[in-house]
Protein backbone atom coordinates (compact mmCIF):
# COMPACT_ATOMS: atom_id res chain seq x y z
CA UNK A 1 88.40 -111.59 -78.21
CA UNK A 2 84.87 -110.82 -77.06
CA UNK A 3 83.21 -108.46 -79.02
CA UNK A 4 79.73 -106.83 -77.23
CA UNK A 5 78.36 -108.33 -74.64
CA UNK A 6 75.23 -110.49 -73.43
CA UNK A 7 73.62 -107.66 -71.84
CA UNK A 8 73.31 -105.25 -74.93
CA UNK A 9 72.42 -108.20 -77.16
CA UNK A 10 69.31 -108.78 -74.47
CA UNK A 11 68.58 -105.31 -74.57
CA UNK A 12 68.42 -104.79 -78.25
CA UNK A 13 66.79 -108.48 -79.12
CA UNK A 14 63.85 -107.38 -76.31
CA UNK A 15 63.40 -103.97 -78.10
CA UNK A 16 62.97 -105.60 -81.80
CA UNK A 17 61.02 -108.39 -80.49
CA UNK A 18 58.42 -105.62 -78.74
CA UNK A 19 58.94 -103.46 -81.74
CA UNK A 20 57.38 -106.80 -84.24
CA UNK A 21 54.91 -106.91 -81.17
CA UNK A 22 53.59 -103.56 -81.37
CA UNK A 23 53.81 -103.44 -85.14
CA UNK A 24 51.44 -106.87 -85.42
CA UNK A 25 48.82 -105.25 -82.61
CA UNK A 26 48.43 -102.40 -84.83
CA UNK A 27 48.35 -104.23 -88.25
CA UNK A 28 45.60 -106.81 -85.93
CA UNK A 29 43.37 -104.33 -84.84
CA UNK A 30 43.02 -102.80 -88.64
CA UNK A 31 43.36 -99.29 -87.60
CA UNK A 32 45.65 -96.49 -86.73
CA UNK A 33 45.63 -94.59 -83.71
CA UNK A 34 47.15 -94.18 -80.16
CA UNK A 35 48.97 -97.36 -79.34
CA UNK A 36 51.66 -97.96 -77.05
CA UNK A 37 55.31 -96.55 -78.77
CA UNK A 38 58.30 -98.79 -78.07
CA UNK A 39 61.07 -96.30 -78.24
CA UNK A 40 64.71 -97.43 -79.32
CA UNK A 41 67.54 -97.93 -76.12
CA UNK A 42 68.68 -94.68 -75.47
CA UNK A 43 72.22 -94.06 -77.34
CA UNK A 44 71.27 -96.87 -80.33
CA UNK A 45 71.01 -96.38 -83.69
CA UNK A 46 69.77 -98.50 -86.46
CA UNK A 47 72.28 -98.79 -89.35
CA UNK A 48 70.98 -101.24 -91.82
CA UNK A 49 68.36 -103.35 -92.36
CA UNK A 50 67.88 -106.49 -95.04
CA UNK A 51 65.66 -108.76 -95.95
CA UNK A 52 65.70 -111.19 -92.68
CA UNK A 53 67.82 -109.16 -90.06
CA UNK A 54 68.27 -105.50 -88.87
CA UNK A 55 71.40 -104.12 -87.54
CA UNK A 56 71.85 -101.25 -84.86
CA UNK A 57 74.93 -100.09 -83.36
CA UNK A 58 75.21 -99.69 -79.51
CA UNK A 59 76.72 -96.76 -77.51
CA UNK A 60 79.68 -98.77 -76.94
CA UNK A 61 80.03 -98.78 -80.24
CA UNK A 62 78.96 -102.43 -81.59
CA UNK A 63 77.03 -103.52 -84.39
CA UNK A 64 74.57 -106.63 -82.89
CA UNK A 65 72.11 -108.32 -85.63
CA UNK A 66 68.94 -109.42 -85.03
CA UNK A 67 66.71 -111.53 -87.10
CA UNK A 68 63.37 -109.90 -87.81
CA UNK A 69 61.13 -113.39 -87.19
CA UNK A 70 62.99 -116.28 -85.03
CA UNK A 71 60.35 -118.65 -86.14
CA UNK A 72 61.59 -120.36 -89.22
CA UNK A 73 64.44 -121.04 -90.66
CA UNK A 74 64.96 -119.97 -93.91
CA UNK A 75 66.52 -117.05 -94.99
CA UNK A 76 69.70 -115.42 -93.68
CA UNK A 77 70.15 -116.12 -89.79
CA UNK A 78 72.67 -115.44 -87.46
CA UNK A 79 73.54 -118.60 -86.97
CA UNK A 80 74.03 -118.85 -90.52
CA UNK A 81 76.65 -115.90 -90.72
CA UNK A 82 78.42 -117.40 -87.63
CA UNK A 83 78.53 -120.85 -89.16
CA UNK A 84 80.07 -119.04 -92.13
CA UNK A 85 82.34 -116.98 -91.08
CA UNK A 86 83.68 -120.21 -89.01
CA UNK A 87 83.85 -122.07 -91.91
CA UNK A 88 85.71 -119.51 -93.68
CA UNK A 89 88.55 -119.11 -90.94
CA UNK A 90 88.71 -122.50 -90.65
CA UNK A 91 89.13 -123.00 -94.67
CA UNK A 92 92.11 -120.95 -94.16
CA UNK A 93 91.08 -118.93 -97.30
CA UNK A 94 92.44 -115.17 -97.53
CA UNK A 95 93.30 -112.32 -99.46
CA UNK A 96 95.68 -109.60 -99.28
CA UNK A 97 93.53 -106.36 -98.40
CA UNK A 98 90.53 -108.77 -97.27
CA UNK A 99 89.12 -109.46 -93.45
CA UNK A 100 86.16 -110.25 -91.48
CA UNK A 101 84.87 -108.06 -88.32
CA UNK A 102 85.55 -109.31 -85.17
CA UNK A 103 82.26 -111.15 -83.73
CA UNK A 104 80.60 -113.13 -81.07
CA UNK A 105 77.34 -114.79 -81.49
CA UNK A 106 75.22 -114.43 -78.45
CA UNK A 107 72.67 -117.15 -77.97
CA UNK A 108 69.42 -115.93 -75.96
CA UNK A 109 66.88 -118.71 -74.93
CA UNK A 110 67.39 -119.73 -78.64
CA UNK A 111 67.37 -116.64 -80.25
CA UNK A 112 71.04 -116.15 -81.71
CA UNK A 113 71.99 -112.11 -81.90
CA UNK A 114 75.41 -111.48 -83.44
CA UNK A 115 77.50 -108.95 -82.07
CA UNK A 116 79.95 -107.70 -84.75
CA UNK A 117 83.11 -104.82 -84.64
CA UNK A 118 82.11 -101.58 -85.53
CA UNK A 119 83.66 -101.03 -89.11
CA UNK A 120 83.69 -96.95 -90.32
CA UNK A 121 84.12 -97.22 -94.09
CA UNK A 122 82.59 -96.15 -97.47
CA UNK A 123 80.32 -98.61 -98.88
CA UNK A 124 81.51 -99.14 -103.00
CA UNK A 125 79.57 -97.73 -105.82
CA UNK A 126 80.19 -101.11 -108.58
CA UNK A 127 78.49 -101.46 -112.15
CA UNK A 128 78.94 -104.21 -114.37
CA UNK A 129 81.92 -102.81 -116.39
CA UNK A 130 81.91 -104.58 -119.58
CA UNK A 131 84.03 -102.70 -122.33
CA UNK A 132 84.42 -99.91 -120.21
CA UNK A 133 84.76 -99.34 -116.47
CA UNK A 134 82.74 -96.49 -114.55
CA UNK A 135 83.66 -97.96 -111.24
CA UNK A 136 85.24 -96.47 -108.18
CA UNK A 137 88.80 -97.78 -107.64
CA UNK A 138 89.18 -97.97 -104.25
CA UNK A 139 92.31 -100.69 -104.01
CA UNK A 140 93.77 -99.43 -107.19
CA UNK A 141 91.85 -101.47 -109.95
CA UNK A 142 87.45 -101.44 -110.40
CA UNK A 143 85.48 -101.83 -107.88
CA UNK A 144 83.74 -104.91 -109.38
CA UNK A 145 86.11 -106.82 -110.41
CA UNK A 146 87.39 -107.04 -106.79
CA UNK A 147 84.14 -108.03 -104.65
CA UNK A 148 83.50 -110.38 -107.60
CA UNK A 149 87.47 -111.66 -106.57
CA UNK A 150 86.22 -111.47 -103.36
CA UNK A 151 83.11 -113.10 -103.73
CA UNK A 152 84.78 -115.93 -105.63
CA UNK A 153 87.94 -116.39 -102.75
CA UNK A 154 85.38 -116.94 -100.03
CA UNK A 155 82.39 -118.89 -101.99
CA UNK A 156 80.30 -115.79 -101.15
CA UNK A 157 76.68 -115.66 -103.27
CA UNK A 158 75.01 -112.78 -102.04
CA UNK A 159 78.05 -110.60 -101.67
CA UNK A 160 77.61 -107.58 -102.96
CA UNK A 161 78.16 -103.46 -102.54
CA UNK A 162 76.03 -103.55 -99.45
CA UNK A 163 77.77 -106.12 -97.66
CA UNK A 164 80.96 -105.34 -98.05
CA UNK A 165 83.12 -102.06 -96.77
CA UNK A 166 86.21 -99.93 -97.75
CA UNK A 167 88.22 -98.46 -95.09
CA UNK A 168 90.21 -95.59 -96.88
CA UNK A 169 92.56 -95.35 -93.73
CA UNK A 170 93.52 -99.06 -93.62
CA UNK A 171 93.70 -99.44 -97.56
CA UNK A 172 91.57 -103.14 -97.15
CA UNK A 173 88.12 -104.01 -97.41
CA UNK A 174 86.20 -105.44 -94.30
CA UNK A 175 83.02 -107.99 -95.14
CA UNK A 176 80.69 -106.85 -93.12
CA UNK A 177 77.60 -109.90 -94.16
CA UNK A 178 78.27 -112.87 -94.42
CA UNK A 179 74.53 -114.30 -93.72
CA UNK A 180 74.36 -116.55 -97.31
């Protein structure tokens, strides 16, 4: 299954990519004042945004993921989180209560934009619990010790209450960044 298509992924990459550009004019010229405003797609919304990509969610209702720099490579990429999530289906690891968003990477005269499913959820409030547990218990035991369950199942280093989703209606828990 497709999810997204190459036309939104252009649409958003071009924005972000003449977002950085008017961001570096100003920060080049050392001042503030009138400059040209690049104005977001109308209908888009940014949802998140990490260390090395930013996430927005279309009208149609897709989450695409763009890097904030294309030219290095270190850090979390797309292709990164595609070669992942790959990895991880083809492992044939799972857990009961556990998935991955539907996705399809979307390659752009190099510049890889993942297009993920939509996932409407309620991101976990964890703690370390250590002789007592202040946790939210969203799939019936605390919160912690099941991303670090899930964490551990999938090899998963930088998982943690920000990359990963409840969905109180489905009763399972989506990973929703799989980037390192």
């Amino acid at each position: 299954m497709i999810v997204g298509n190459a036309r939104d992924a252009e649409r958003i990459l071009r924005y972000v990519k003449d977002k950085k550009k008017e961001t570096d004019e100003c920060v080049t010229r050392n001042f503030i004042g009138p400059v040209r405003r690049v104005k977001m797609p109308e209908g888009w919304e940014l949802v998140g945004r990490g260390s090395f990509r930013i996430a927005y969610l279309s009208p149609d209702r897709v989450i695409y993921k763009v890097q904030h720099t294309y030219d290095y490579e270190y850090g979390q990429n797309n292709y990164g989180e595609f070669e992942n999530i790959v990895c991880i289906f083809q492992s044939r690891k799972t857990m009961p209560g556990v998935r991955f968003p539907k996705f399809t990477l979307y390659e752009l005269s190099g510049q890889p934009v993942m297009a993920m499913e939509f996932v409407k959820g309620v991101f976990p409030e964890t703690y370390i619990c250590y002789d007592t547990c202040n946790c939210q218990r969203f799939s019936g035991k605390c919160n912690y010790e099941t991303l670090t369950e899930i964490r551990e199942t999938f090899d998963l280093f930088d998982l943690h209450d920000r990359n990963v989703m409840f969905v109180p209606e489905q009763g399972e828990w989506v990973i929703i960044d799989v980037g390192a």
